[in-house]
N, C-alpha and C. Protein backbone atom coordinates (compact mmCIF):
# COMPACT_ATOMS: atom_id res chain seq x y z
N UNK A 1 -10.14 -20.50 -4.75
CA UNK A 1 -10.38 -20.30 -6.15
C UNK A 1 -9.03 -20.32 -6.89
N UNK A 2 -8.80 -21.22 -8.20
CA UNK A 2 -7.61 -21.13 -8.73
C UNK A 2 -7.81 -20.24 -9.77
N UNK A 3 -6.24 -20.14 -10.15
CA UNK A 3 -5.95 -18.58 -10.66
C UNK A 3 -7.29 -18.54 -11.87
N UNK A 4 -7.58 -19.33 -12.80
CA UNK A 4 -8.89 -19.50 -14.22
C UNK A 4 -10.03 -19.48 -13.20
N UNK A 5 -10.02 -19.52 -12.75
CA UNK A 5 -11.36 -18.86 -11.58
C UNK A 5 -11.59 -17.61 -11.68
N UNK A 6 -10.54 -17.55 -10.85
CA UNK A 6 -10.08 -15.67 -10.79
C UNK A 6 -10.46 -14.60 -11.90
N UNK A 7 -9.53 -15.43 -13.06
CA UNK A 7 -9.64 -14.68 -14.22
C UNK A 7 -10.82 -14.59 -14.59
N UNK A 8 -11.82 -16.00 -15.10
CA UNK A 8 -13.43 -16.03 -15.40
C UNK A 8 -14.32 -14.67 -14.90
N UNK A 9 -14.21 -14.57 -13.10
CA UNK A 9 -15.01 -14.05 -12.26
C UNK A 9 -14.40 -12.39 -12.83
N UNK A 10 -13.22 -12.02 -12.68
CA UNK A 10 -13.39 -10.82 -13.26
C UNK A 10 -13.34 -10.36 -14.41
N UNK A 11 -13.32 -11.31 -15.35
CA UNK A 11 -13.56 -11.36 -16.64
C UNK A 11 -15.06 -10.76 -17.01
N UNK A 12 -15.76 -11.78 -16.46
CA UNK A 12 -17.15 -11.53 -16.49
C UNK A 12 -17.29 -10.04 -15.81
N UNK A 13 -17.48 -9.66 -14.65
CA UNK A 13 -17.24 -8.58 -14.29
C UNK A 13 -17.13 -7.36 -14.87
N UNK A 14 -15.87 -7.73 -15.60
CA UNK A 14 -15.15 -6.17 -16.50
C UNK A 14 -16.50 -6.53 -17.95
N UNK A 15 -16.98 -7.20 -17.94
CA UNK A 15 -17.60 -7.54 -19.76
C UNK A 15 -18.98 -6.74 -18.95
N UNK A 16 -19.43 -7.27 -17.89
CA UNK A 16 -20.78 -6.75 -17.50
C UNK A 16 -20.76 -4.97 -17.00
N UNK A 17 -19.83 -4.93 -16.20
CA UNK A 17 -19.74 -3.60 -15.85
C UNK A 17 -19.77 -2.59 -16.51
N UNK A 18 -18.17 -2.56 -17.90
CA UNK A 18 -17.66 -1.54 -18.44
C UNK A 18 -17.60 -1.96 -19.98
N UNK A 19 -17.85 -2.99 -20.32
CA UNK A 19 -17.89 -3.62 -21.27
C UNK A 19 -19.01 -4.32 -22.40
N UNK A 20 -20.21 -3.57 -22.01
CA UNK A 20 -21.39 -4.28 -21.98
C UNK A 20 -21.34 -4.28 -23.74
N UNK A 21 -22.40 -5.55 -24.27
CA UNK A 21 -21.71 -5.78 -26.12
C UNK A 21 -20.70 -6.07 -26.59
N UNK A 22 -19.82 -5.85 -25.73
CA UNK A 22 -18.48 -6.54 -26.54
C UNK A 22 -18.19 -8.02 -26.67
N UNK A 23 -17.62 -8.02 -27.59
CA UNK A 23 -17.20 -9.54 -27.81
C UNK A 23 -16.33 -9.95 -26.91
N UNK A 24 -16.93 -11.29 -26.10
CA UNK A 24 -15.87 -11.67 -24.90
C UNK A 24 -14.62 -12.05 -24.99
N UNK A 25 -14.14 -12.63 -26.22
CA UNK A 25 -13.31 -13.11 -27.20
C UNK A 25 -11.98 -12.13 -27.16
N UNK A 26 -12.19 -10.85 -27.50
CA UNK A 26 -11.46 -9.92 -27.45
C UNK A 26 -10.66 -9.26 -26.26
N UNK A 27 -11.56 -9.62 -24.80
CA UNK A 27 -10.69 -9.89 -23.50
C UNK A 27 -9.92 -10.80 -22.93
N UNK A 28 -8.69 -10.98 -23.40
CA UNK A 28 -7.72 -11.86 -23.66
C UNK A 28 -7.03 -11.49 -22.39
N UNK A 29 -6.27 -12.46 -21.69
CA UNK A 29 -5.57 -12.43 -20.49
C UNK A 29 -4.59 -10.96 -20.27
N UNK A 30 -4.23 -10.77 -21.45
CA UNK A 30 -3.07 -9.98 -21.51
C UNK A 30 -3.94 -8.43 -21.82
N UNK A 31 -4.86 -8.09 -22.26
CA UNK A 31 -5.54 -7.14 -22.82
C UNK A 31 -5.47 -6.47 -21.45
N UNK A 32 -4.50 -4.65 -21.93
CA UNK A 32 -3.98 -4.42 -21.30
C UNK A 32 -5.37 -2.81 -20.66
N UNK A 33 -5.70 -2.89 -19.62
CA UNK A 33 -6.89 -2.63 -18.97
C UNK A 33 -6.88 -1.05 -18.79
N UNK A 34 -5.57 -0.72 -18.02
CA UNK A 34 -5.70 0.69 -17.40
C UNK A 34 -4.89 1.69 -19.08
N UNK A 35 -3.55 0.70 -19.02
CA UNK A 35 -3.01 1.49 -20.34
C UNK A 35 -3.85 1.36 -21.44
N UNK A 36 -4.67 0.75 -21.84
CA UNK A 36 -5.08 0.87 -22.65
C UNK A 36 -7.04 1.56 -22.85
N UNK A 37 -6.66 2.06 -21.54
CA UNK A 37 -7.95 3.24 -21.71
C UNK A 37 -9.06 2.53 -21.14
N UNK A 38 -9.43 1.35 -21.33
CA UNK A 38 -10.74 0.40 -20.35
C UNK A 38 -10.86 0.87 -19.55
N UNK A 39 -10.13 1.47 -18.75
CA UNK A 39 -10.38 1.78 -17.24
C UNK A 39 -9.90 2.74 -16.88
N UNK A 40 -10.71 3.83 -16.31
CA UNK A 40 -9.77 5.15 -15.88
C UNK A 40 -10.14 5.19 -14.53
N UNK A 41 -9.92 6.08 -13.77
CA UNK A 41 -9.63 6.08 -12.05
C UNK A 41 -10.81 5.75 -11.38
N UNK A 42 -12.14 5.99 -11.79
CA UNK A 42 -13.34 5.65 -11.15
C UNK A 42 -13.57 3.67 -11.61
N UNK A 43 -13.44 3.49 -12.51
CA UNK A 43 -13.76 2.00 -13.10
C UNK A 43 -12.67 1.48 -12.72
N UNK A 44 -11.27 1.81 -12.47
CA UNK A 44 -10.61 1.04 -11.52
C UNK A 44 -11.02 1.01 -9.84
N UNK A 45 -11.25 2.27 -9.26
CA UNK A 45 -11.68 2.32 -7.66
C UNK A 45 -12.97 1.18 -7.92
N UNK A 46 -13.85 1.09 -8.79
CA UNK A 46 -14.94 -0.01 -8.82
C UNK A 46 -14.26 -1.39 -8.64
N UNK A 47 -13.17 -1.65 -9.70
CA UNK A 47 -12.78 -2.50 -10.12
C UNK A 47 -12.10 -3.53 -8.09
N UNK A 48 -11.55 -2.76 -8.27
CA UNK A 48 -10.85 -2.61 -6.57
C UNK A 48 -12.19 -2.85 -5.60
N UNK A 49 -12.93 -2.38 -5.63
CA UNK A 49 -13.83 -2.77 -4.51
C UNK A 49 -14.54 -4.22 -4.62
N UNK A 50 -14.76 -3.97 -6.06
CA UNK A 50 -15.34 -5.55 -6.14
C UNK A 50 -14.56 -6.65 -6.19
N UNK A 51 -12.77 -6.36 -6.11
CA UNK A 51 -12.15 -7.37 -6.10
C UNK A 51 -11.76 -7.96 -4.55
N UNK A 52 -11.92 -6.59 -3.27
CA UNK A 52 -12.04 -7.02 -1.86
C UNK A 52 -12.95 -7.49 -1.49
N UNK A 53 -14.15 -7.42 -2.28
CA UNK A 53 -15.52 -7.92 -1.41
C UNK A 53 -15.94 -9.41 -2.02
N UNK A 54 -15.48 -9.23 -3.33
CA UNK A 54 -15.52 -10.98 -3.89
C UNK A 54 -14.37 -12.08 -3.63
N UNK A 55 -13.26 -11.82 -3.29
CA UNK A 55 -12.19 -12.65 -2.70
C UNK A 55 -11.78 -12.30 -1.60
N UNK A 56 -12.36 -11.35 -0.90
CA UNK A 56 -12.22 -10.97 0.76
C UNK A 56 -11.13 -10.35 1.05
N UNK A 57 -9.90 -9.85 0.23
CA UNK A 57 -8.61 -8.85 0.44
C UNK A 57 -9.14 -7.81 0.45
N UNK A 58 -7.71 -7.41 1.18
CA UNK A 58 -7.46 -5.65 1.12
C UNK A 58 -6.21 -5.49 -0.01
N UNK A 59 -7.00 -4.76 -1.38
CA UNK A 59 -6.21 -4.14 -2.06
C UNK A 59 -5.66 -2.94 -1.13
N UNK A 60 -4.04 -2.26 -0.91
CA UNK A 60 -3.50 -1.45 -0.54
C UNK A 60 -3.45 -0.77 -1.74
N UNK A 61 -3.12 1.04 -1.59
CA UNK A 61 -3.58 1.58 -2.59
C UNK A 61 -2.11 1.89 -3.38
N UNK A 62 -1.33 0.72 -3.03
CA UNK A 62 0.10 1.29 -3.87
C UNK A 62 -0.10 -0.06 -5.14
N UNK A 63 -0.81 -0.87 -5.04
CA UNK A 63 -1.44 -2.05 -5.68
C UNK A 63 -2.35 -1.34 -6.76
N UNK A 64 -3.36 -0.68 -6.49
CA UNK A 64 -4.05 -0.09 -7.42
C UNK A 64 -3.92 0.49 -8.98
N UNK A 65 -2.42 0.48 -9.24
CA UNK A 65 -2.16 0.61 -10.12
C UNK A 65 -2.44 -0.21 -11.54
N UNK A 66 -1.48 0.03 -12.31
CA UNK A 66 -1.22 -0.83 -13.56
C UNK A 66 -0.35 -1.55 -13.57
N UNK A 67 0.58 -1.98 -12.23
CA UNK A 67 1.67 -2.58 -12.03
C UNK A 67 0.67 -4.01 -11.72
N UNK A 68 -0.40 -4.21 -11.43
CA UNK A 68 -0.85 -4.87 -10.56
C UNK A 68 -2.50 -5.26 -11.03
N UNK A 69 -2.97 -4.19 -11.38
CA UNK A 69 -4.25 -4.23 -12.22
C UNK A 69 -4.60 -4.18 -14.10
N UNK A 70 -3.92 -3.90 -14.64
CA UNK A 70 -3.82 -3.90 -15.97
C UNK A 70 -4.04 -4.80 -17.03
N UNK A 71 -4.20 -6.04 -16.24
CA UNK A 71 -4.48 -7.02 -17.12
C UNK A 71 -5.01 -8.13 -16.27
N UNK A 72 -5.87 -9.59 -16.50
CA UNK A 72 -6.39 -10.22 -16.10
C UNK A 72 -5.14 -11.07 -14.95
N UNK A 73 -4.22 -11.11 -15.84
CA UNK A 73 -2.99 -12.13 -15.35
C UNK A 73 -2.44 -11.33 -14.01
N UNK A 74 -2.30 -10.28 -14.30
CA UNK A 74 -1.73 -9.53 -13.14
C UNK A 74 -2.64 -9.47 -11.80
N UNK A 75 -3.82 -9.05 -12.60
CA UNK A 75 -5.39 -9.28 -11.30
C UNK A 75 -4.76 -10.68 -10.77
N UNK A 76 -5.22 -11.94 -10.95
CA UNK A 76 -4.59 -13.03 -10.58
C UNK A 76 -4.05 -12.97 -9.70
N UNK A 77 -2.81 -12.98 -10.60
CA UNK A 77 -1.76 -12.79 -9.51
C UNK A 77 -1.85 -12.46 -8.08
N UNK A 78 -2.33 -10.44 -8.59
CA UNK A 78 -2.10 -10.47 -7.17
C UNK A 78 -3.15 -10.84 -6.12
N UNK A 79 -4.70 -11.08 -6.56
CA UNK A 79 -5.29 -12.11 -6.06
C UNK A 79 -4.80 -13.27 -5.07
N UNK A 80 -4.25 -14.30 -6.01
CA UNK A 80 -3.19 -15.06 -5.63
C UNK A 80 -2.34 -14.50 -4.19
N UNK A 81 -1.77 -14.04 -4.71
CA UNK A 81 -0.71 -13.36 -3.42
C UNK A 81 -1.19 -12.97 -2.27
N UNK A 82 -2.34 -12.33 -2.70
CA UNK A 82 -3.61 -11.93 -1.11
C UNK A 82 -3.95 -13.23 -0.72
N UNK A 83 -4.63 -13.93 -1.28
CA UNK A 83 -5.26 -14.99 -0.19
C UNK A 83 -4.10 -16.03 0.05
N UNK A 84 -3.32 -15.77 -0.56
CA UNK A 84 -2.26 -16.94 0.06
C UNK A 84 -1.29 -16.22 1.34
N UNK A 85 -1.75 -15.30 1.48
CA UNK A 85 -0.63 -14.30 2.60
C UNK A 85 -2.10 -14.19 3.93
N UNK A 86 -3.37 -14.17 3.18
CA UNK A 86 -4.19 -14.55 4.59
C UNK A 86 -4.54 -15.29 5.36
C-alpha cells in the first residue's frame, strides 16, 4: 500500500470511529490528532490496534505517541517504516 493509501484507510477510519458528521474536508494531512484533542489515550490505544491488524505491524509503545501518531503524515510514515523493515 502506498503512502495515499495509508492515509485514505486511516483517514476513513478516524472520520468513522471518532469523527462521525464531520466534514471530511477538514481532516487535512497535517491536522494535528493527539495535540489537538481528537484523540486521547483510549482512541489512540484503538487507533494503534487497528493500525497492527490492518497493515500487519507491531506498533512498539515508544511509537504510540505524538511523535509518530499525531497526524496522518506521520501515521504514514511510520507505517511506511514498518512494512518496509518487515
Amino acid at each position: 500500500m502506498n503512502t495515499a493509501e495509508v492515509k485514505d484507510t486511516v483517514r476513513e477510519y478516524l472520520l468513522r470511529e471518532f469523527l462521525p458528521g464531520e466534514d471530511p474536508a477538514e481532516l487535512t494531512d497535517e491536522t494535528p490528532l493527539i495535540s489537538g484533542a481528537i484523540l486521547d489515550s483510549i482512541s489512540t490505544l484503538k487507533l494503534v490496534v487497528f493500525l497492527e491488524e490492518k497493515f500487519e505491524v507491531v506498533v512498539d509503545a515508544y511509537e504510540a505517541g505524538p511523535e509518530h501518531l499525531d497526524n496522518l503524515e506521520r501515521i504514514a510514515s511510520l507505517i511506511d517504516r514498518k512494512t518496509r523493515a518487515a
